[in-house]
C-alpha atoms as a PDB file:
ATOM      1  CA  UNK A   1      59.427  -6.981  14.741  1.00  0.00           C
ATOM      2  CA  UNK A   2      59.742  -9.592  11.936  1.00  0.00           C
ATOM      3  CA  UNK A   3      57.231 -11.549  10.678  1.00  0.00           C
ATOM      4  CA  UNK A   4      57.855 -14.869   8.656  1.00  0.00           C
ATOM      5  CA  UNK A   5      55.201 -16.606   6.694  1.00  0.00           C
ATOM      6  CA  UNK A   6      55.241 -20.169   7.111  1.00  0.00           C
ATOM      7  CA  UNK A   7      54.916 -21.946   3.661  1.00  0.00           C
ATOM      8  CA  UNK A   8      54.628 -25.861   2.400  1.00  0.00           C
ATOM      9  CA  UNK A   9      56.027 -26.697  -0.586  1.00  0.00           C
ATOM     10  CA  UNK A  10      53.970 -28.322  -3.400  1.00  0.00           C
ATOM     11  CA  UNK A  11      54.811 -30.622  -6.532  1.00  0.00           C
ATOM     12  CA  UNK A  12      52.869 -31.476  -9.617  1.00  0.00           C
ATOM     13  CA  UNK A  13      50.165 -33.472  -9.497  1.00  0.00           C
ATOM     14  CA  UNK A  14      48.768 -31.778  -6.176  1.00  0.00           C
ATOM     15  CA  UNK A  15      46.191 -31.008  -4.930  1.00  0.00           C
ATOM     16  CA  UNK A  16      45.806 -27.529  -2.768  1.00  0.00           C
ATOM     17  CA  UNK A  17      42.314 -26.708  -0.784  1.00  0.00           C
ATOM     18  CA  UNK A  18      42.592 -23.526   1.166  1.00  0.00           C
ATOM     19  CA  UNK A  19      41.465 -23.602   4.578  1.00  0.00           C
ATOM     20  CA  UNK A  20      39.912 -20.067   4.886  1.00  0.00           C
ATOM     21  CA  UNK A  21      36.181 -19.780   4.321  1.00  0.00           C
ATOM     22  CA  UNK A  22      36.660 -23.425   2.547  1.00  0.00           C
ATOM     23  CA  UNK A  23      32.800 -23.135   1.820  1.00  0.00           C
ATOM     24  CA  UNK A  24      34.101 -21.296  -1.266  1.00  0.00           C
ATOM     25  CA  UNK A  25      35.466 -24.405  -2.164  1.00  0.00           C
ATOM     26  CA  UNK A  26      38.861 -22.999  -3.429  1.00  0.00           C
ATOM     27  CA  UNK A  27      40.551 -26.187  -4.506  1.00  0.00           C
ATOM     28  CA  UNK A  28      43.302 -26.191  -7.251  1.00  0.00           C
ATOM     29  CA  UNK A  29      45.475 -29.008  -9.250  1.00  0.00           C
ATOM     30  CA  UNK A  30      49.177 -28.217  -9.574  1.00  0.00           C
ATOM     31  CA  UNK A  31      50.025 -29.119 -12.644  1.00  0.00           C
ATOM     32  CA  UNK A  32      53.589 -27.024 -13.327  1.00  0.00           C
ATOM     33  CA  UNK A  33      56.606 -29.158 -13.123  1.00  0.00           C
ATOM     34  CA  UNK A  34      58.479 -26.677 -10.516  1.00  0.00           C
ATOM     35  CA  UNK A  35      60.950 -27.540  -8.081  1.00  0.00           C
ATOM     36  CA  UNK A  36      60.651 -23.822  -6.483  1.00  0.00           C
ATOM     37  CA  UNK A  37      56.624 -23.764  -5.647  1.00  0.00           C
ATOM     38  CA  UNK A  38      55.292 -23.135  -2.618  1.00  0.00           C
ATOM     39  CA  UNK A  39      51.814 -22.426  -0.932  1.00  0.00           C
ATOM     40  CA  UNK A  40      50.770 -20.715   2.282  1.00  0.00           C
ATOM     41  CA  UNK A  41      49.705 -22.923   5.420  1.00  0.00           C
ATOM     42  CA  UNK A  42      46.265 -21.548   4.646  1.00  0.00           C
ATOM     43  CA  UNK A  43      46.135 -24.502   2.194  1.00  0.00           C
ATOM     44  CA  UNK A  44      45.805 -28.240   2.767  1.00  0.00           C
ATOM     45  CA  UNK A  45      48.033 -30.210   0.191  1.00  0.00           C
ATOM     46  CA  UNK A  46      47.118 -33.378  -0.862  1.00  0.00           C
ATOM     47  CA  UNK A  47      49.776 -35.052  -2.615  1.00  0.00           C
ATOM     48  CA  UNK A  48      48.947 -38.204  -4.249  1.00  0.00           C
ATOM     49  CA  UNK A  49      50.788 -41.662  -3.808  1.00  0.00           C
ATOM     50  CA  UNK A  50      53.750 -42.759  -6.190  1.00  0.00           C
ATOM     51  CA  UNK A  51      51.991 -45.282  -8.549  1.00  0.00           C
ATOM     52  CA  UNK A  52      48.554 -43.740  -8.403  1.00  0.00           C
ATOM     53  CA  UNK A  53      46.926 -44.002 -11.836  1.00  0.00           C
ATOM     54  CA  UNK A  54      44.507 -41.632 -11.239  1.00  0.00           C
ATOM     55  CA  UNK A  55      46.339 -38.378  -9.435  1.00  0.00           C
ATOM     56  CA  UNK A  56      43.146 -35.890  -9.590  1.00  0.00           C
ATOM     57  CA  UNK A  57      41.667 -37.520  -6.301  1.00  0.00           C
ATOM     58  CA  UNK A  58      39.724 -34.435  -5.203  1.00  0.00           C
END
């Protein structure tokens, strides 16, 4: 049996917020310019708009 972990990819300037036991209010700004990054499906990514001025929305 193989398993595969499903993964989103993330940029700089988002926003992650994990979904598990989000009462621990787990929230992070990606701020690493990285084209390789990637978070589990157990996160919510926000990613802001193109010509936002201010990109930490959360």
């Amino acid at each position: 049996m193989h398993l595969v972990e499903q993964k989103k990819k993330v940029s700089k300037d988002d926003v992650i917020i994990s979904l598990v036991r989000p009462y621990l209010k787990n929230i992070a700004h990606i701020d690493i310019e990285d084209n390789k990054l990637v978070a589990s499906t157990a996160f919510y990514v926000c990613t802001p708009k193109k010509n936002t001025e201010f990109k930490l929305f959360v």
